[in-house]
Protein backbone atom coordinates (compact mmCIF):
# COMPACT_ATOMS: atom_id res chain seq x y z
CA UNK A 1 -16.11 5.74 -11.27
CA UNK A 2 -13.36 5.35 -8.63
CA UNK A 3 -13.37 4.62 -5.09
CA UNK A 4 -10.85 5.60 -2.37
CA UNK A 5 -10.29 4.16 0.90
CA UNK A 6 -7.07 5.47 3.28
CA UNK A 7 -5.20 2.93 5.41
CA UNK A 8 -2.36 3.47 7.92
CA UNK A 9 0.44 0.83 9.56
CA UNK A 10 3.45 0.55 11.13
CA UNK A 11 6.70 -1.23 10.57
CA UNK A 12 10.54 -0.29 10.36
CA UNK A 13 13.70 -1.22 7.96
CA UNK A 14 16.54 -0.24 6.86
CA UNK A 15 18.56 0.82 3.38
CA UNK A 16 21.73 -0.61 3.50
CA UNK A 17 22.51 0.95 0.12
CA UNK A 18 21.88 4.80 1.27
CA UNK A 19 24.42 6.82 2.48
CA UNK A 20 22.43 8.95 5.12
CA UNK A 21 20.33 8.45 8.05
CA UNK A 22 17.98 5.70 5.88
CA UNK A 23 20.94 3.42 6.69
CA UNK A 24 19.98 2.60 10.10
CA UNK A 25 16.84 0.63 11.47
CA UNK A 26 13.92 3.22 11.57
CA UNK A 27 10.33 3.26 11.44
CA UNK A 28 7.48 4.79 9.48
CA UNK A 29 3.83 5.75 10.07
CA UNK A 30 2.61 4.56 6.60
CA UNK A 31 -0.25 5.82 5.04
CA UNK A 32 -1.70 4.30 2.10
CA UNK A 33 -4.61 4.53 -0.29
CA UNK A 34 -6.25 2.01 -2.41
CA UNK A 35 -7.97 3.68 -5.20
CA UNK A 36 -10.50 0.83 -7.33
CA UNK A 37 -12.16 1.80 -10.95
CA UNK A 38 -15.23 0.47 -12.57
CA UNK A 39 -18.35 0.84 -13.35
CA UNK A 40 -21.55 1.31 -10.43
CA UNK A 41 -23.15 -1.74 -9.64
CA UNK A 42 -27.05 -2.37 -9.38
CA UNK A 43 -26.68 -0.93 -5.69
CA UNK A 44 -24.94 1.90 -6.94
CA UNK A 45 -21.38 1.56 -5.94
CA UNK A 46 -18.30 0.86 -7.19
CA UNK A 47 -17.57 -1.91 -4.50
CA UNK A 48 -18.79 -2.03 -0.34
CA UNK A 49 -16.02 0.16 1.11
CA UNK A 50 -16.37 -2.34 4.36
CA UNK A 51 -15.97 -5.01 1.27
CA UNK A 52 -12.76 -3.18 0.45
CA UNK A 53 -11.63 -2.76 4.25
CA UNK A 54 -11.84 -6.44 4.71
CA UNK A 55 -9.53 -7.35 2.01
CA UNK A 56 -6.93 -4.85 2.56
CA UNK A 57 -6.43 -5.72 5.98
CA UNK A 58 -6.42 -9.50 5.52
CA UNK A 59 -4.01 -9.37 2.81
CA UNK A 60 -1.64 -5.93 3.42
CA UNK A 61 -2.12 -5.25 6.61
CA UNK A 62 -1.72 -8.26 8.53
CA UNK A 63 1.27 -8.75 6.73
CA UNK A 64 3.22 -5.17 7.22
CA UNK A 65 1.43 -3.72 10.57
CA UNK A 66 4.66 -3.74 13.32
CA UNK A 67 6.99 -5.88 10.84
CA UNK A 68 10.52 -5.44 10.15
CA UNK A 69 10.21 -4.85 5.88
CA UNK A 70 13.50 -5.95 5.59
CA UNK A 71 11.83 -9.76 5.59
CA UNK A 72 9.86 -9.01 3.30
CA UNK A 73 11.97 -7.04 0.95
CA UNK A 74 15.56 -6.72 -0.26
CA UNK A 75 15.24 -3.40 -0.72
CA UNK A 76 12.01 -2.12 1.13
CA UNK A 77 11.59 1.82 -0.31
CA UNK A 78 8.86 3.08 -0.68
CA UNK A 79 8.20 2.18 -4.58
CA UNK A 80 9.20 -0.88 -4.04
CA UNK A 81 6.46 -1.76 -1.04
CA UNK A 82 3.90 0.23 -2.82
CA UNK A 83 4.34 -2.48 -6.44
CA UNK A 84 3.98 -4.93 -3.50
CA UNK A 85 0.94 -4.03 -2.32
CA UNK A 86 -0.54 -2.92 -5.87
CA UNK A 87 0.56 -6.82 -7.16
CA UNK A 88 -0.95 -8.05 -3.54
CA UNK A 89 -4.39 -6.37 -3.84
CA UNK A 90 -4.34 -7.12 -7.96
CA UNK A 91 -4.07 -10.93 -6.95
CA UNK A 92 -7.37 -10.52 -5.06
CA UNK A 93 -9.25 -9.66 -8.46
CA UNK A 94 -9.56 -6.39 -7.48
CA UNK A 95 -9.93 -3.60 -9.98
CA UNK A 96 -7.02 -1.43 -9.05
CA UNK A 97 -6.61 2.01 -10.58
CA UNK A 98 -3.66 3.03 -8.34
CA UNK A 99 -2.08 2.57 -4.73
CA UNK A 100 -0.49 6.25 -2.96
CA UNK A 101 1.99 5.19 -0.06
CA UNK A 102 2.84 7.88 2.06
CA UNK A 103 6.23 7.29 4.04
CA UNK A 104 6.08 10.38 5.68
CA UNK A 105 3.45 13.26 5.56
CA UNK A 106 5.86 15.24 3.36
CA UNK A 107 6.69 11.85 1.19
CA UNK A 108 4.68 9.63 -1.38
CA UNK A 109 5.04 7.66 -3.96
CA UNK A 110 2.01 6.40 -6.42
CA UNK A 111 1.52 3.60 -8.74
CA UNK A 112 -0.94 3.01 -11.59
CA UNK A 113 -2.23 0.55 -13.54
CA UNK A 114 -0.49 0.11 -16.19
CA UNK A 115 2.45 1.20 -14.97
């Protein structure tokens, strides 16, 4: 079984290596999902999604929401923040199946286990 939850922050940076607009400081609206496998538990789900909630925004969240990626990151695209937050949420013994990062509504990138 596999559970979804959607989250959604804000922060800016900059490419230095890419020769068009991505150049210069800009910001995103990112979108993410957290998608978790495993089997149903004796209350019949996967994990709390509140459960989930919690730890995403303790660990992702309150790191990223209104930062400059650039501190974070050398190179802050979007695969490269997406492994972050897979390795992140995989270091809180969660069961991650994948992570989708939306950098724009037209724009994603996904990661999966075992990838």
């Amino acid at each position: 079984m596999r559970l979804i939850r959607s989250f959604d922050f804000e922060a800016a940076h900059k490419l230095e290596w890419h020769l068009g607009k991505c150049q210069r400081l800009h910001g995103h609206n990112y979108h993410f999902e957290v998608t978790i496998e495993g089997p149903l538990n004796a209350n019949g789900v996967v994990m709390d999604f509140d459960d989930l909630k919690e730890i995403v925004k303790k660990t992702v969240i309150a790191k990223y929401d209104h930062q400059f990626l650039n501190d974070f990151l050398e190179n802050p695209t979007a695969e490269l923040l997406a492994q972050d937050i897979f390795e992140m949420l995989k270091e809180q013994n969660l069961p991650i199946y994948s992570i989708r990062l939306w950098e724009t509504p037209q724009a994603s990138v996904e990661i999966l286990a075992g990838s």
